[in-house]
Protein backbone atom coordinates (compact mmCIF):
# COMPACT_ATOMS: atom_id res chain seq x y z
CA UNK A 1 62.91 15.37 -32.61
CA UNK A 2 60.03 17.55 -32.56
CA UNK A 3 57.49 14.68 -32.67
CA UNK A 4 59.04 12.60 -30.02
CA UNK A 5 58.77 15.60 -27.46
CA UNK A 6 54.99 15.90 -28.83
CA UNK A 7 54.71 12.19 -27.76
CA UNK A 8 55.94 12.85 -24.30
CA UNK A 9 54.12 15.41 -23.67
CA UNK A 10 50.53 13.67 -24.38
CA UNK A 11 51.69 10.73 -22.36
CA UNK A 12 52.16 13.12 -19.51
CA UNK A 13 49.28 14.34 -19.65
CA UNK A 14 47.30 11.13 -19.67
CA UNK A 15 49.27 10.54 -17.20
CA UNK A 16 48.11 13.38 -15.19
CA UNK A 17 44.21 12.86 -16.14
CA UNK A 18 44.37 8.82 -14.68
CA UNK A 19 45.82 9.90 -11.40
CA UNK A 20 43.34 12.96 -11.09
CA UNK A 21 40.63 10.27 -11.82
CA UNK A 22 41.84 7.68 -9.78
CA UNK A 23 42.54 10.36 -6.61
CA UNK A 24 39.02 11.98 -7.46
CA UNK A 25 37.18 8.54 -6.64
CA UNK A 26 37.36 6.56 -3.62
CA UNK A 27 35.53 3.25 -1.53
CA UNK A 28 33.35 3.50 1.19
CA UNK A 29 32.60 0.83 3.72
CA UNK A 30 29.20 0.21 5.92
CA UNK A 31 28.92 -2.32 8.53
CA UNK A 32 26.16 -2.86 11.29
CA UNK A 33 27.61 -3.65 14.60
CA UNK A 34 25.43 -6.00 17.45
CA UNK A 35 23.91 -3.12 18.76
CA UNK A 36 22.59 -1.23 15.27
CA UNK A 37 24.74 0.65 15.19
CA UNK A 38 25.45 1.94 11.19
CA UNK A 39 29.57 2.82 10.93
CA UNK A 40 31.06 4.53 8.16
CA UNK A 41 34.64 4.10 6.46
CA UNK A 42 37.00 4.96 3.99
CA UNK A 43 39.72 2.54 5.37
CA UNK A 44 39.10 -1.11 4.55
CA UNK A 45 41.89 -1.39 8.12
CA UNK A 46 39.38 -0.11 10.00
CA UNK A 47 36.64 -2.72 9.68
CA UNK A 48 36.52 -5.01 12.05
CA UNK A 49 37.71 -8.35 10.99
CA UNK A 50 34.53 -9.89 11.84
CA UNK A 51 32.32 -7.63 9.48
CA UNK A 52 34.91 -7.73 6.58
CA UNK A 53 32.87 -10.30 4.76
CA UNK A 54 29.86 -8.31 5.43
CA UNK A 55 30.72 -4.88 4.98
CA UNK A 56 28.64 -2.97 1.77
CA UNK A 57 31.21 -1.03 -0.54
CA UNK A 58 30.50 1.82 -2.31
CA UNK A 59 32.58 3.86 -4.84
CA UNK A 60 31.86 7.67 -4.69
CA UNK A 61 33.33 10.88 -6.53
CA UNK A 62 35.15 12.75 -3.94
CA UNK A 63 34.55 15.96 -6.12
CA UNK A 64 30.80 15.82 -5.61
CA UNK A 65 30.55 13.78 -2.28
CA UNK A 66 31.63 14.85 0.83
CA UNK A 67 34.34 12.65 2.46
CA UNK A 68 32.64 11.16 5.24
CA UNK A 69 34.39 10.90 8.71
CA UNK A 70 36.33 7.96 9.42
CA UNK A 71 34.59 5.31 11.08
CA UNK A 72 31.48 7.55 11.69
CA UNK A 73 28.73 6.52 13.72
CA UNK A 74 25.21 6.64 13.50
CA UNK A 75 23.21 5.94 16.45
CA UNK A 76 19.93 4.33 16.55
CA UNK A 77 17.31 6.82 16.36
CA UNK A 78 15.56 8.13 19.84
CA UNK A 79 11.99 8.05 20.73
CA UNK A 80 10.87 11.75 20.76
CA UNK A 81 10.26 13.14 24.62
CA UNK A 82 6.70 13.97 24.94
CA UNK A 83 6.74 17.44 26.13
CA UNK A 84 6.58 18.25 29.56
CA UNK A 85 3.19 19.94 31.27
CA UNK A 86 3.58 23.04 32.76
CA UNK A 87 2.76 23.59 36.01
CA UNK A 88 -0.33 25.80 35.23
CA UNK A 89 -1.48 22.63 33.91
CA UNK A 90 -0.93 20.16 36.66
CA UNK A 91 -4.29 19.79 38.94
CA UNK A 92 -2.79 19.01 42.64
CA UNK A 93 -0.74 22.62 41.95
CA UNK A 94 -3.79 24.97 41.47
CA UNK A 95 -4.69 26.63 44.29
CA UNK A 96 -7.20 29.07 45.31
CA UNK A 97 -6.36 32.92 46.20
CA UNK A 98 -5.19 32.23 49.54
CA UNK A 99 -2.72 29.33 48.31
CA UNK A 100 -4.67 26.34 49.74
CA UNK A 101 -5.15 23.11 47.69
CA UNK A 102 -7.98 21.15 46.93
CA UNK A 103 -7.01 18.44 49.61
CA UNK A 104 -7.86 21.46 52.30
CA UNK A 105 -11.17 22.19 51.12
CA UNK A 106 -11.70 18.28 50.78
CA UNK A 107 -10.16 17.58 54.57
CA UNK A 108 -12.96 20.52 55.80
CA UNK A 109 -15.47 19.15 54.00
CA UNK A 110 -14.78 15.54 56.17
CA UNK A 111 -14.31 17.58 59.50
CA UNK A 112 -18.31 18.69 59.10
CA UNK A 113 -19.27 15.47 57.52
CA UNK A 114 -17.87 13.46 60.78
CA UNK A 115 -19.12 15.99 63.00
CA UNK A 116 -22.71 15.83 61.68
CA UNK A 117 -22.53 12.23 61.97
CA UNK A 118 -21.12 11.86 65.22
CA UNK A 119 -23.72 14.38 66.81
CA UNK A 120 -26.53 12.19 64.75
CA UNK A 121 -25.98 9.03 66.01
CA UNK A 122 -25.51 10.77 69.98
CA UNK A 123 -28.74 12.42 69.66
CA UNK A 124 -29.95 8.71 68.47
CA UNK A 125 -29.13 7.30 71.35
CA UNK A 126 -29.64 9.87 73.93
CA UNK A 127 -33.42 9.70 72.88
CA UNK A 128 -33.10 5.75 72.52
CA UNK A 129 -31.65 5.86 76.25
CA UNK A 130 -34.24 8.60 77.63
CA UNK A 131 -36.93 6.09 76.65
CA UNK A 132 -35.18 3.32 78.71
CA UNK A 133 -35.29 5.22 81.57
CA UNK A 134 -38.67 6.22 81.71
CA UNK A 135 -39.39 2.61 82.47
CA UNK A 136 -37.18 2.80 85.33
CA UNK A 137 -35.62 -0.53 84.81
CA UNK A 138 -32.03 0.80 84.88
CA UNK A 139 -29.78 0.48 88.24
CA UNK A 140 -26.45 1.46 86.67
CA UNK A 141 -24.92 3.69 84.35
CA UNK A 142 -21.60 5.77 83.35
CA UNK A 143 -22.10 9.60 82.79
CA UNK A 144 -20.28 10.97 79.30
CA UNK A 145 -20.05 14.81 78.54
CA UNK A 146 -22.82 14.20 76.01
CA UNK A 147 -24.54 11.87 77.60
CA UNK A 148 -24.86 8.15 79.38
CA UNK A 149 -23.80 4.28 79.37
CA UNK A 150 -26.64 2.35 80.67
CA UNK A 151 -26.11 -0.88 82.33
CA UNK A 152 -22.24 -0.47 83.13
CA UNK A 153 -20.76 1.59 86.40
CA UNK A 154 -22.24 2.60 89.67
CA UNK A 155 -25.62 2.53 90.21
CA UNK A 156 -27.72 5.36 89.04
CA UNK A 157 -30.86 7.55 90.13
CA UNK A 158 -32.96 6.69 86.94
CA UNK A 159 -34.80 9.79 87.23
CA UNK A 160 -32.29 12.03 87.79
CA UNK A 161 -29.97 11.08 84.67
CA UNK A 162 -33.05 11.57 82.36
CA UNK A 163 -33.58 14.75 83.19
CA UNK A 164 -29.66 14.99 82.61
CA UNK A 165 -30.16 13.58 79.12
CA UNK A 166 -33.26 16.34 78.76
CA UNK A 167 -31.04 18.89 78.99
CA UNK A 168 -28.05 17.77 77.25
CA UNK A 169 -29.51 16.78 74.32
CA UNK A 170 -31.31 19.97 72.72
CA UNK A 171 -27.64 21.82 72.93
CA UNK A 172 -26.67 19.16 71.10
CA UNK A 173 -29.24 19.64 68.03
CA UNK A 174 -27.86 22.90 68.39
CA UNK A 175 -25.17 21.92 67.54
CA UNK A 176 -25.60 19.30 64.27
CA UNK A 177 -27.52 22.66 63.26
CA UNK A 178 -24.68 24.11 62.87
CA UNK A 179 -22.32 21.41 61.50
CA UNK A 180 -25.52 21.19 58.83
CA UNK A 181 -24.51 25.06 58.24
CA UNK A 182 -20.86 24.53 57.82
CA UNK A 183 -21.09 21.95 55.61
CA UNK A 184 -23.95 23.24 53.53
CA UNK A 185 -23.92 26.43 52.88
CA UNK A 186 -20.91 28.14 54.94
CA UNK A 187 -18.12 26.11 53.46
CA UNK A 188 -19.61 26.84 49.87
CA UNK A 189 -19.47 30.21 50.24
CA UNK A 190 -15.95 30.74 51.34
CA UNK A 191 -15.24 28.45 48.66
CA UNK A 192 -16.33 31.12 46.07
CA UNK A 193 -14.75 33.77 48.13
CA UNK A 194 -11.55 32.19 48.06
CA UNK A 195 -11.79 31.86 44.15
CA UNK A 196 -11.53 27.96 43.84
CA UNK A 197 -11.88 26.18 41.20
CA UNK A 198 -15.77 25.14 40.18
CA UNK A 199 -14.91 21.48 39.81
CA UNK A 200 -13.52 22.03 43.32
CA UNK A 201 -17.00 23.34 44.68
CA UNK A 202 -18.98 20.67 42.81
CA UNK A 203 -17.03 18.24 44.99
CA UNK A 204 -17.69 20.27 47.83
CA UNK A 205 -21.31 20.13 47.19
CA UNK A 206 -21.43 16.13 46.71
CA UNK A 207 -22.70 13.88 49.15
């Protein structure tokens, strides 16, 4: 009597062990979908029927393993963002101490540029027309604030208009003078005043 309860009780607990063994381990399943997507599972139902022939399986120890998550996903991985430039970096937002960009100081530098052109090439031809007239060979001409068009408009005292011209045109050296000025030396300086950058004034100074 006494050995057939000793029986039982070892083949209970064998018994006991197998089941604790058998709970303790368990099957994994890995499939890649179409996309590359990597899914995890520890339900054979939930692979797709498609990927059941395909799927890897893989027996783990539930006491050292964590259990993963059923059908987890992993997602491709993600190109890193390069990081973004602050604004203290970003050339077209510096400024100089009275907030104006570089595009001002460039759009004043091409208001004296076209100035000192413009008043070149009238000075040019006031002295180009001044020498027509001297040979008195003109009969008509059209009168401009800065000076004349020969050979188009009423008729004209030949005279008369170049001493017009005479006058008109040393105001108007006067004048490119200045622009010269501006463009030279004045804009420069308020350049440095106004704390801009010294890449900004080496433009500035550029031809």
């Amino acid at each position: 009597m006494k050995v057939s309860l000793w029986f039982r009780l070892v083949i209970a607990t064998v018994c006991v062990i197998s089941v604790s063994v058998s709970f303790a381990q368990g099957t994994i399943y890995k499939w890649t979908d179409e996309k590359g997507v990597v899914h995890y599972t520890d339900n054979p139902e939930n692979v797709p029927s498609k990927f059941k022939g395909r799927a890897e399986q893989k027996t783990i120890d539930r006491r050292l393993t964590p259990q993963p998550e059923s059908e987890k996903s992993v997602a491709p991985p993600v190109s890193p963002v390069p990081p973004s430039v602050s604004s203290e970096e970003k050339p077209a937002d510096l400024t100089d101490v009275k907030g104006r960009n570089k595009e001002w100081w460039l759009g004043q530098k091409k208001k004296w540029q076209d100035e000192v052109n413009r008043l070149t090439n009238q000075i040019k031809k006031n002295n180009e027309d001044m020498a027509t007239l001297r040979r008195g060979r003109v009969r008509q001409g059209t009168r401009t604030e800065e000076g004349i068009i020969l050979n188009q408009g009423p008729l004209i005292d030949d005279y008369r208009e170049l001493k017009r011209l005479q006058e008109i045109t040393p105001g108007l050296e006067e004048k490119l003078k200045k622009a010269k000025y501006m463009l030279e030396e004045d804009l420069i300086r308020d350049a440095y005043r106004a704390g801009a950058p010294p890449e900004w004034i080496e433009e500035l100074k550029g031809k």
